[in-house]
N, C-alpha and C. Protein backbone atom coordinates (compact mmCIF):
# COMPACT_ATOMS: atom_id res chain seq x y z
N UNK A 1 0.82 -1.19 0.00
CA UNK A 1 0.00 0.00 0.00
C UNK A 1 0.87 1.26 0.00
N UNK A 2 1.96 0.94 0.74
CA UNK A 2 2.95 2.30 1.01
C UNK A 2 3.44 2.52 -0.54
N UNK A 3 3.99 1.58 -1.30
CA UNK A 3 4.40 1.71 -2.59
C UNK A 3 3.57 2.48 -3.00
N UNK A 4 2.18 2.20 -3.52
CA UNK A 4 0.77 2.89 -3.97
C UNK A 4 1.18 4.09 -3.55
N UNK A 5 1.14 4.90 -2.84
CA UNK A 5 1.16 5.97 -2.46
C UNK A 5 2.45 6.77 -2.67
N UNK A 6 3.47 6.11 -2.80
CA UNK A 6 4.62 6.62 -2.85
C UNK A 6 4.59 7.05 -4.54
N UNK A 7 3.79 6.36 -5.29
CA UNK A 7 4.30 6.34 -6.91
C UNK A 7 2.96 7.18 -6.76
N UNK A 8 2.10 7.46 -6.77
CA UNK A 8 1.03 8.56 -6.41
C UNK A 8 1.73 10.03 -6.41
N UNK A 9 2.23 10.13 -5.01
CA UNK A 9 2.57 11.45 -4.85
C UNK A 9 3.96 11.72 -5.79
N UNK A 10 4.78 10.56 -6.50
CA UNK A 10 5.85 10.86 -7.54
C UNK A 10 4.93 11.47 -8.34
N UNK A 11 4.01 10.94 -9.15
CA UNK A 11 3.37 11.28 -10.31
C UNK A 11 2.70 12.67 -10.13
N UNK A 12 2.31 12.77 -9.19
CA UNK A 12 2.04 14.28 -9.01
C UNK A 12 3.05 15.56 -9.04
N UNK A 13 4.35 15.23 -8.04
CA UNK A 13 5.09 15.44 -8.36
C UNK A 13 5.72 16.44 -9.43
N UNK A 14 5.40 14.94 -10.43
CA UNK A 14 5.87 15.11 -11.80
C UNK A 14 5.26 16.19 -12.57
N UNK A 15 3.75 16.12 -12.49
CA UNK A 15 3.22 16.65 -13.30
C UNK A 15 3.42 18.22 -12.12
N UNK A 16 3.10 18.44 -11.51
CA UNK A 16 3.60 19.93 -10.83
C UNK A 16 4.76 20.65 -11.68
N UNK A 17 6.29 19.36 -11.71
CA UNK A 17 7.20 20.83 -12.02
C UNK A 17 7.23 20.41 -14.02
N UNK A 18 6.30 20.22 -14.19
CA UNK A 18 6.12 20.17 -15.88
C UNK A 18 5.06 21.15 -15.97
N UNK A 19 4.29 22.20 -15.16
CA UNK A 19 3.26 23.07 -15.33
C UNK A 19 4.39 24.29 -15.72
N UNK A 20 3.45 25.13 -16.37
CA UNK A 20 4.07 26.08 -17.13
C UNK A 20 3.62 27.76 -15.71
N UNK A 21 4.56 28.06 -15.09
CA UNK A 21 4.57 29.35 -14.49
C UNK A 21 3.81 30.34 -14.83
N UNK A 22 2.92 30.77 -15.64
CA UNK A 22 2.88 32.16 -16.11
C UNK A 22 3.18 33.01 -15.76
N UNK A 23 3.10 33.31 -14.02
CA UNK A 23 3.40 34.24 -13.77
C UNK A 23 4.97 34.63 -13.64
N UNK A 24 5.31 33.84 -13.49
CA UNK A 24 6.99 33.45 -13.54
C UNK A 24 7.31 34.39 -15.05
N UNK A 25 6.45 33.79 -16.23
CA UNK A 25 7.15 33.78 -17.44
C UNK A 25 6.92 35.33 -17.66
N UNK A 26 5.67 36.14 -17.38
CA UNK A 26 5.37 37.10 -17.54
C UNK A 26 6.64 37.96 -17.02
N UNK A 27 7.04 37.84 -15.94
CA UNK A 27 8.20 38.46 -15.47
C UNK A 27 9.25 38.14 -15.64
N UNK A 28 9.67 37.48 -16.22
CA UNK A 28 10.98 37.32 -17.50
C UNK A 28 10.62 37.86 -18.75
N UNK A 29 10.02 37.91 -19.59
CA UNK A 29 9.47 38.38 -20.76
C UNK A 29 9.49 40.31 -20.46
N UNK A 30 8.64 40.60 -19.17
CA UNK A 30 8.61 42.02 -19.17
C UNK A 30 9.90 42.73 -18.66
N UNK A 31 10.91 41.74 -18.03
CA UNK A 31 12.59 42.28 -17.84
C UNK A 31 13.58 42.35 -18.64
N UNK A 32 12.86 41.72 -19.93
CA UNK A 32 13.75 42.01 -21.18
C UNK A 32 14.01 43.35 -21.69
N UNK A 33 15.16 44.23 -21.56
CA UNK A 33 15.31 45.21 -22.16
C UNK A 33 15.32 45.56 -23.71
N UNK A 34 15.10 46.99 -24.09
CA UNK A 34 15.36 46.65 -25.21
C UNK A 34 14.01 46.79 -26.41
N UNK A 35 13.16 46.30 -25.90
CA UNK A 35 11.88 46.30 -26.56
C UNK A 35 10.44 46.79 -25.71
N UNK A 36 9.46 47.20 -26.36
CA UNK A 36 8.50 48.17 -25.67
C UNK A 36 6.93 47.23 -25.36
N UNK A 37 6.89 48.02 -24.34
CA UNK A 37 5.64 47.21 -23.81
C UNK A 37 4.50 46.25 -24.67
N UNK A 38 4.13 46.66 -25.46
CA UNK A 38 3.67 45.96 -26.59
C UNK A 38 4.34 45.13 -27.09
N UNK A 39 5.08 45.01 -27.59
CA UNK A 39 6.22 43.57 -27.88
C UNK A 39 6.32 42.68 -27.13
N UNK A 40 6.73 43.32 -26.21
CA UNK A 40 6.62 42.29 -24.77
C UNK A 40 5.42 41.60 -24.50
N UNK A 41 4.67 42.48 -24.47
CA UNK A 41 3.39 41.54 -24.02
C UNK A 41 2.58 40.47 -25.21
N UNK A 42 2.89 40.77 -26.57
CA UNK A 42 2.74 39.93 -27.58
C UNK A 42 3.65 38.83 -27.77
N UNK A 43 5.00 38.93 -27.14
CA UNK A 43 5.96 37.84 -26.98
C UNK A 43 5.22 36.63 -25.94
N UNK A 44 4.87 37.54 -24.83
CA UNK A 44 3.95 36.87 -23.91
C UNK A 44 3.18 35.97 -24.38
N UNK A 45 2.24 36.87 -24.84
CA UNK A 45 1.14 35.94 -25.38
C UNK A 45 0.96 34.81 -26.33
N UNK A 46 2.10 35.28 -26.93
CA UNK A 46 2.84 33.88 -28.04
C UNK A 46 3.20 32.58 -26.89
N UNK A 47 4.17 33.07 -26.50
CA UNK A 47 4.89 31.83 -25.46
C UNK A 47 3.43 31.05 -24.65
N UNK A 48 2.61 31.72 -24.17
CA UNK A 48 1.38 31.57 -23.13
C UNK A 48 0.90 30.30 -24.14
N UNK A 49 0.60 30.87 -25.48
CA UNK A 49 -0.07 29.64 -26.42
C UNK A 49 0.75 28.99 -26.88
N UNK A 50 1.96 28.53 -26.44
CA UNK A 50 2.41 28.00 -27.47
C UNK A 50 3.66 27.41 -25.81
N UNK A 51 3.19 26.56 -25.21
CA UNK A 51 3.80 25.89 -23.77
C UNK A 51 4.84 25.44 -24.35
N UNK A 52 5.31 24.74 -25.28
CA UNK A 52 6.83 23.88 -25.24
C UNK A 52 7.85 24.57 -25.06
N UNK A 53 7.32 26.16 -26.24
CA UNK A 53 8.05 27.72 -26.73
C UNK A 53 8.54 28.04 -24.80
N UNK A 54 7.72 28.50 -24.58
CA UNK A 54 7.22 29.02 -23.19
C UNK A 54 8.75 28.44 -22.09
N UNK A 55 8.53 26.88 -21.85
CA UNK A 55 9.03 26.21 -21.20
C UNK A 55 10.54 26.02 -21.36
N UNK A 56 10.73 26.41 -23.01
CA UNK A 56 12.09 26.39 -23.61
C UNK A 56 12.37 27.79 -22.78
N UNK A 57 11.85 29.00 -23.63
CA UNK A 57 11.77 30.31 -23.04
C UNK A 57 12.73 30.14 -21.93
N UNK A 58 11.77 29.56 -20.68
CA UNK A 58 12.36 29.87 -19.29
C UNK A 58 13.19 29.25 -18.99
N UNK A 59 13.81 28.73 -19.98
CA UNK A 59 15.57 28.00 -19.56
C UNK A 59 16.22 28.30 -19.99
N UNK A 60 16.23 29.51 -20.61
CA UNK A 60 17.35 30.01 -21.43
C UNK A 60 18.53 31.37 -20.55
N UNK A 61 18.77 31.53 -21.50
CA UNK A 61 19.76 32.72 -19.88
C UNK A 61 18.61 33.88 -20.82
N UNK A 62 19.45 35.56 -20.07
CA UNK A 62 18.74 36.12 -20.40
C UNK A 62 19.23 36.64 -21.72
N UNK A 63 20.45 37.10 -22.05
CA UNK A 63 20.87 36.82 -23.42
C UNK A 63 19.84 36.08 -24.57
N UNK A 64 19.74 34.88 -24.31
CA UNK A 64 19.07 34.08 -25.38
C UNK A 64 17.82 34.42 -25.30
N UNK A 65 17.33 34.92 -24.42
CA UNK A 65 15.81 35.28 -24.29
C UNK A 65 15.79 36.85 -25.04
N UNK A 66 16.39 37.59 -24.69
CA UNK A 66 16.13 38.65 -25.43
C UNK A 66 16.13 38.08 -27.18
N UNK A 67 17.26 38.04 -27.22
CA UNK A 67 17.41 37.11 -29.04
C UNK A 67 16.66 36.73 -29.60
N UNK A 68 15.47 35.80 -29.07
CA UNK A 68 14.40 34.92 -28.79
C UNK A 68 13.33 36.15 -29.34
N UNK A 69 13.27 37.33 -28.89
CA UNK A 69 12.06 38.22 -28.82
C UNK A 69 12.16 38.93 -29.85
């Protein structure tokens, strides 16, 4: 039973740090220098629909993220 539960709360786990931040991402996206509020927030909204983009996004340094935009 303990097993059961143990592979339970893994799988949850799992799926927790595979969720996409938004709010996280929003505030990387709007600390990008360089480009104006509108850009930014359309970069946003790209990444928002488009999770793999997004998830790549937030592993990048900030260098590559500006590049990215």
């Amino acid at each position: 039973m303990f097993k059961k539960i143990r592979d339970v709360a893994f799988a949850i786990q799992s799926l927790s740090k595979n969720q996409l931040d938004v709010n996280e991402l929003y505030i990387k996206v709007m600390k990008i220098e360089g480009f104006d509020e509108i850009t930014l927030g359309d970069a946003f909204d790209h990444l928002v629909q488009n999770k793999m983009l997004a998830k790549a996004f937030m592993t990048k340094t900030a260098n590559l993220r500006k590049i990215w935009v």
